[in-house]
Protein backbone atom coordinates (compact mmCIF):
# COMPACT_ATOMS: atom_id res chain seq x y z
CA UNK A 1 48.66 110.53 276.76
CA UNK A 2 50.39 111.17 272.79
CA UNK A 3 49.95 107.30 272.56
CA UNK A 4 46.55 106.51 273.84
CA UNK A 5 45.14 109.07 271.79
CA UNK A 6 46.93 108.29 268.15
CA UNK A 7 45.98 104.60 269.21
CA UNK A 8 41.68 106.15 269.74
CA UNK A 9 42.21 108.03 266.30
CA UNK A 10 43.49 104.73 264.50
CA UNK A 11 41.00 102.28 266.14
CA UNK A 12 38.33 104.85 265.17
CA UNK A 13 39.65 105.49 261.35
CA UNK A 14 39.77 101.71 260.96
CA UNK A 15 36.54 100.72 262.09
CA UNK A 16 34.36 104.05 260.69
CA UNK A 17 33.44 102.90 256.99
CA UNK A 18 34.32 99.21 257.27
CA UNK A 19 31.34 98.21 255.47
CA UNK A 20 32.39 100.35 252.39
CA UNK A 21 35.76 99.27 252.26
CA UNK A 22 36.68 98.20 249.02
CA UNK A 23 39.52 96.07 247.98
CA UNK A 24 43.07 97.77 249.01
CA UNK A 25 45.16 99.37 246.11
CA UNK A 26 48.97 99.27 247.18
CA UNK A 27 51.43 102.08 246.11
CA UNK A 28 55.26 102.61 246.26
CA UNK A 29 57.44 105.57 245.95
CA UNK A 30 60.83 106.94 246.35
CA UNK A 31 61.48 110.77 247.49
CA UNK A 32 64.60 113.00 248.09
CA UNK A 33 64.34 114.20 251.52
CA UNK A 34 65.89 117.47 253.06
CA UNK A 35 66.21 115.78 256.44
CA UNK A 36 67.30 118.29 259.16
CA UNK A 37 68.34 117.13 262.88
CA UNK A 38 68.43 120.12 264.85
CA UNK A 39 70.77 119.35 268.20
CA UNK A 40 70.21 121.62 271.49
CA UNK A 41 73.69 120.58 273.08
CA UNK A 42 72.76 120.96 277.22
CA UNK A 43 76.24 119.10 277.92
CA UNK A 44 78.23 122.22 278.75
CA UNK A 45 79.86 121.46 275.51
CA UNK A 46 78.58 124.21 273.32
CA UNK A 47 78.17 121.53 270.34
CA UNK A 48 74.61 122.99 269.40
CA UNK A 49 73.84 122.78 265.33
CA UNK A 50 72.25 121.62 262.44
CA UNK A 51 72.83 118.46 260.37
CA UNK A 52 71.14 119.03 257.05
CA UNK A 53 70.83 115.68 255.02
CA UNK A 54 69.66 115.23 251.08
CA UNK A 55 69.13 111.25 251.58
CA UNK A 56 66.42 108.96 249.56
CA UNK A 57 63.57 107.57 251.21
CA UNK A 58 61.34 105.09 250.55
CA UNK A 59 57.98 105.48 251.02
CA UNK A 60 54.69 102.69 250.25
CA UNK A 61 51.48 101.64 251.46
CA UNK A 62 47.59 101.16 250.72
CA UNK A 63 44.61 103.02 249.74
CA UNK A 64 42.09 101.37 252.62
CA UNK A 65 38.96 103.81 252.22
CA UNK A 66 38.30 106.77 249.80
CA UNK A 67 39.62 108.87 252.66
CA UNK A 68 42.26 107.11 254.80
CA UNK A 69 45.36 105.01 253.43
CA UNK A 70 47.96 103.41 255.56
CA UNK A 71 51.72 104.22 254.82
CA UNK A 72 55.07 103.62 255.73
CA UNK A 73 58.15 105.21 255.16
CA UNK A 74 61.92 104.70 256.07
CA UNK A 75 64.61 107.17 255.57
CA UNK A 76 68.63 106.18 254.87
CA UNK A 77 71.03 107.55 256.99
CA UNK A 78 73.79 109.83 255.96
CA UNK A 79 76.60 111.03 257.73
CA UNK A 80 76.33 115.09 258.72
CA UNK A 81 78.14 117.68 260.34
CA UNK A 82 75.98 119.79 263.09
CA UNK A 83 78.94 121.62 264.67
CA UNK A 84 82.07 122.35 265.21
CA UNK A 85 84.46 122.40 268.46
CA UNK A 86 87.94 122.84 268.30
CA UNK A 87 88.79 122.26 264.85
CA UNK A 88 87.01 118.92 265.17
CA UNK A 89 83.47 118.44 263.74
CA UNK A 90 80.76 116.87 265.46
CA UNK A 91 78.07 114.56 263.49
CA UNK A 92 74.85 112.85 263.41
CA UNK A 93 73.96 110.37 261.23
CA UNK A 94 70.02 109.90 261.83
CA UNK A 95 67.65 106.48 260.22
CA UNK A 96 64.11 106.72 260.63
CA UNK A 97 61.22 104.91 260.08
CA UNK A 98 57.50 105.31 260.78
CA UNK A 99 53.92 103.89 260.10
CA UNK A 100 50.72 106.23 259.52
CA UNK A 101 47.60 106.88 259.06
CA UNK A 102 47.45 109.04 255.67
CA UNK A 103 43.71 110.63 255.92
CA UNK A 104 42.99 112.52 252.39
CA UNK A 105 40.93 114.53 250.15
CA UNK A 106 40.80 115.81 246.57
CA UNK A 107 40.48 119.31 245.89
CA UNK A 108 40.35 119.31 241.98
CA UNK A 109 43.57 117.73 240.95
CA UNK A 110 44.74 117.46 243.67
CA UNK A 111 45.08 115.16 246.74
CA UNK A 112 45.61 117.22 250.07
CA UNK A 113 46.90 114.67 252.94
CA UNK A 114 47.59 114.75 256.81
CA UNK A 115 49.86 112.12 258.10
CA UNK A 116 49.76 111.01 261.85
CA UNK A 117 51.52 108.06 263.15
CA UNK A 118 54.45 106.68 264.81
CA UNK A 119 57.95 107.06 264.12
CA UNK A 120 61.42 105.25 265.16
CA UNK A 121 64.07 107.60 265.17
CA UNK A 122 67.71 106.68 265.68
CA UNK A 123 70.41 109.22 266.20
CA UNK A 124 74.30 107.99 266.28
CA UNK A 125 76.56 111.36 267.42
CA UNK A 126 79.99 111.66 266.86
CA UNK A 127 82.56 113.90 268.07
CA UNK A 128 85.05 115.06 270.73
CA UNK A 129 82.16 116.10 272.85
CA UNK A 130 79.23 113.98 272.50
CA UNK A 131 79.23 110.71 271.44
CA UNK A 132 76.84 107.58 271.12
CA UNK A 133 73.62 105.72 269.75
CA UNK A 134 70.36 106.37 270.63
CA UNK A 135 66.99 105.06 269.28
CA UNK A 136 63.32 107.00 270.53
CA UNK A 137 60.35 106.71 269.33
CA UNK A 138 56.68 108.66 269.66
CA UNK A 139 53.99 110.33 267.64
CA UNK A 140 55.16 111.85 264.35
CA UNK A 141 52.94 114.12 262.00
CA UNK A 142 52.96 115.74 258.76
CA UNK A 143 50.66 117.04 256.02
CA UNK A 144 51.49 117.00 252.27
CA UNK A 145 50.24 117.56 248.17
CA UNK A 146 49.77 115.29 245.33
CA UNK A 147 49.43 115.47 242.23
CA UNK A 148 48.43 112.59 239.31
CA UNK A 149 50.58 113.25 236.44
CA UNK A 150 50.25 109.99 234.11
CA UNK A 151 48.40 107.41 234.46
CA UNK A 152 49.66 105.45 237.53
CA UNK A 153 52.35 107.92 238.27
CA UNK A 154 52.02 111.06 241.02
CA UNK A 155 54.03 112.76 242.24
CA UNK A 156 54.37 114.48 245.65
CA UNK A 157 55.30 117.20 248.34
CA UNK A 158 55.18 116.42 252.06
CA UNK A 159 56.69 118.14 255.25
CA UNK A 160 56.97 115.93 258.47
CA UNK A 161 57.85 116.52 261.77
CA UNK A 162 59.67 112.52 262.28
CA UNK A 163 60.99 113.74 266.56
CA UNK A 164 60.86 115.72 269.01
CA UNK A 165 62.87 115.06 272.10
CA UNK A 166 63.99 116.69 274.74
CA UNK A 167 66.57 115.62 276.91
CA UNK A 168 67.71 113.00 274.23
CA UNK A 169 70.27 110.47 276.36
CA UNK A 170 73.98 110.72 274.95
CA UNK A 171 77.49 109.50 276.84
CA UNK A 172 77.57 113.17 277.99
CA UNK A 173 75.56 114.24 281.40
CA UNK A 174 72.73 116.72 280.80
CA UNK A 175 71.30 115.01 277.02
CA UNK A 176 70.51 117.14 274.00
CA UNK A 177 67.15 118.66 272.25
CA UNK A 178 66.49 116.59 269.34
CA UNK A 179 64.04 117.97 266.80
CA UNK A 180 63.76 116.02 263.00
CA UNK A 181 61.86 117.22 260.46
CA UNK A 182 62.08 116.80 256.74
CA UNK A 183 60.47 118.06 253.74
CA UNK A 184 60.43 116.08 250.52
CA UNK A 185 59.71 115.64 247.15
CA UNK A 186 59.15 112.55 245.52
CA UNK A 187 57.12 110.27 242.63
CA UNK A 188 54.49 107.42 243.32
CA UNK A 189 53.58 104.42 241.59
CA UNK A 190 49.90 102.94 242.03
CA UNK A 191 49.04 99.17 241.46
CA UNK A 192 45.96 98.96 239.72
């Protein structure tokens, strides 16, 4: 139902304003991300945690209508702990990348944004308990500030909500809760 609407909202965004479209202006930028992957262990194996990342991601896209751009973003994996069993840590090292629709709005100097879109998480666990690779994907959403600081140059605050799965499919019977989310900060560059 998540899909066929985010597919209406898109199909509507791109078609209202189509006459008044001007020529695209393409961006790029580069953020620090506090990425957290929040693990609901339903194993029997008591591994349930938090992996909290500081990774770079990269972030670009295009300015289609005064309202509505069109970004991507992919985040780099890093290696974290969640848990601990045993004297022997448990980790999740999660990639993700994603495609939305970025409708906006200046409020004085600023630029207030929503994000909604579609995201490709993929989670590899490791550990005495749980173990394995496992990609999902479905609707991710976010909303976020920014701010024109020189010329070309803005920079930016966003929070996004990348998954949420339950029953997430590991080697173990019974799957985890998989919630990522991430807040970051980071600088854009306009073509112009």
């Amino acid at each position: 139902m998540s899909k066929k609407l985010l597919a209406i909202a898109l199909g509507m965004a791109a078609t209202v304003g189509v006459a008044h479209a001007a020529q695209p202006t393409f961006y790029i930028g580069g953020d620090v991300v506090g990425l957290t992957t929040k693990i609901d262990d339903n194993t029997g194996g008591n591994t349930s945690g938090s992996a909290k990342a500081t990774t770079p991601r990269l972030r670009g896209g295009a300015h289609i209508l005064d309202w509505l751009d069109a970004e991507f973003h992919f985040v780099l994996p890093k290696d974290e702990t969640y848990s601990t069993t045993g004297g022997s840590s448990n980790k999740s090292r999660t990639t993700i990348g994603a495609v939305f629709a970025k409708p906006n709005v200046n409020v004085g100097p600023v630029n207030l944004y929503g994000l909604v879109g579609f995201a490709s998480t993929k989670v590899n666990f490791s550990g005495s308990s749980v173990s394995g690779v496992q990609s999902e994907q479905g609707v991710a959403y976010g909303v976020g500030v920014q701010y024109p600081f020189a010329g070309n140059m803005s920079a930016s605050i966003d929070y996004i909500q990348y998954l949420k799965k339950k029953n997430y499919p590991v080697s173990a019977p019974g799957g985890l809760d998989v919630d990522v989310k991430a807040i970051a900060v980071g600088i854009t560059y306009t073509f112009r």
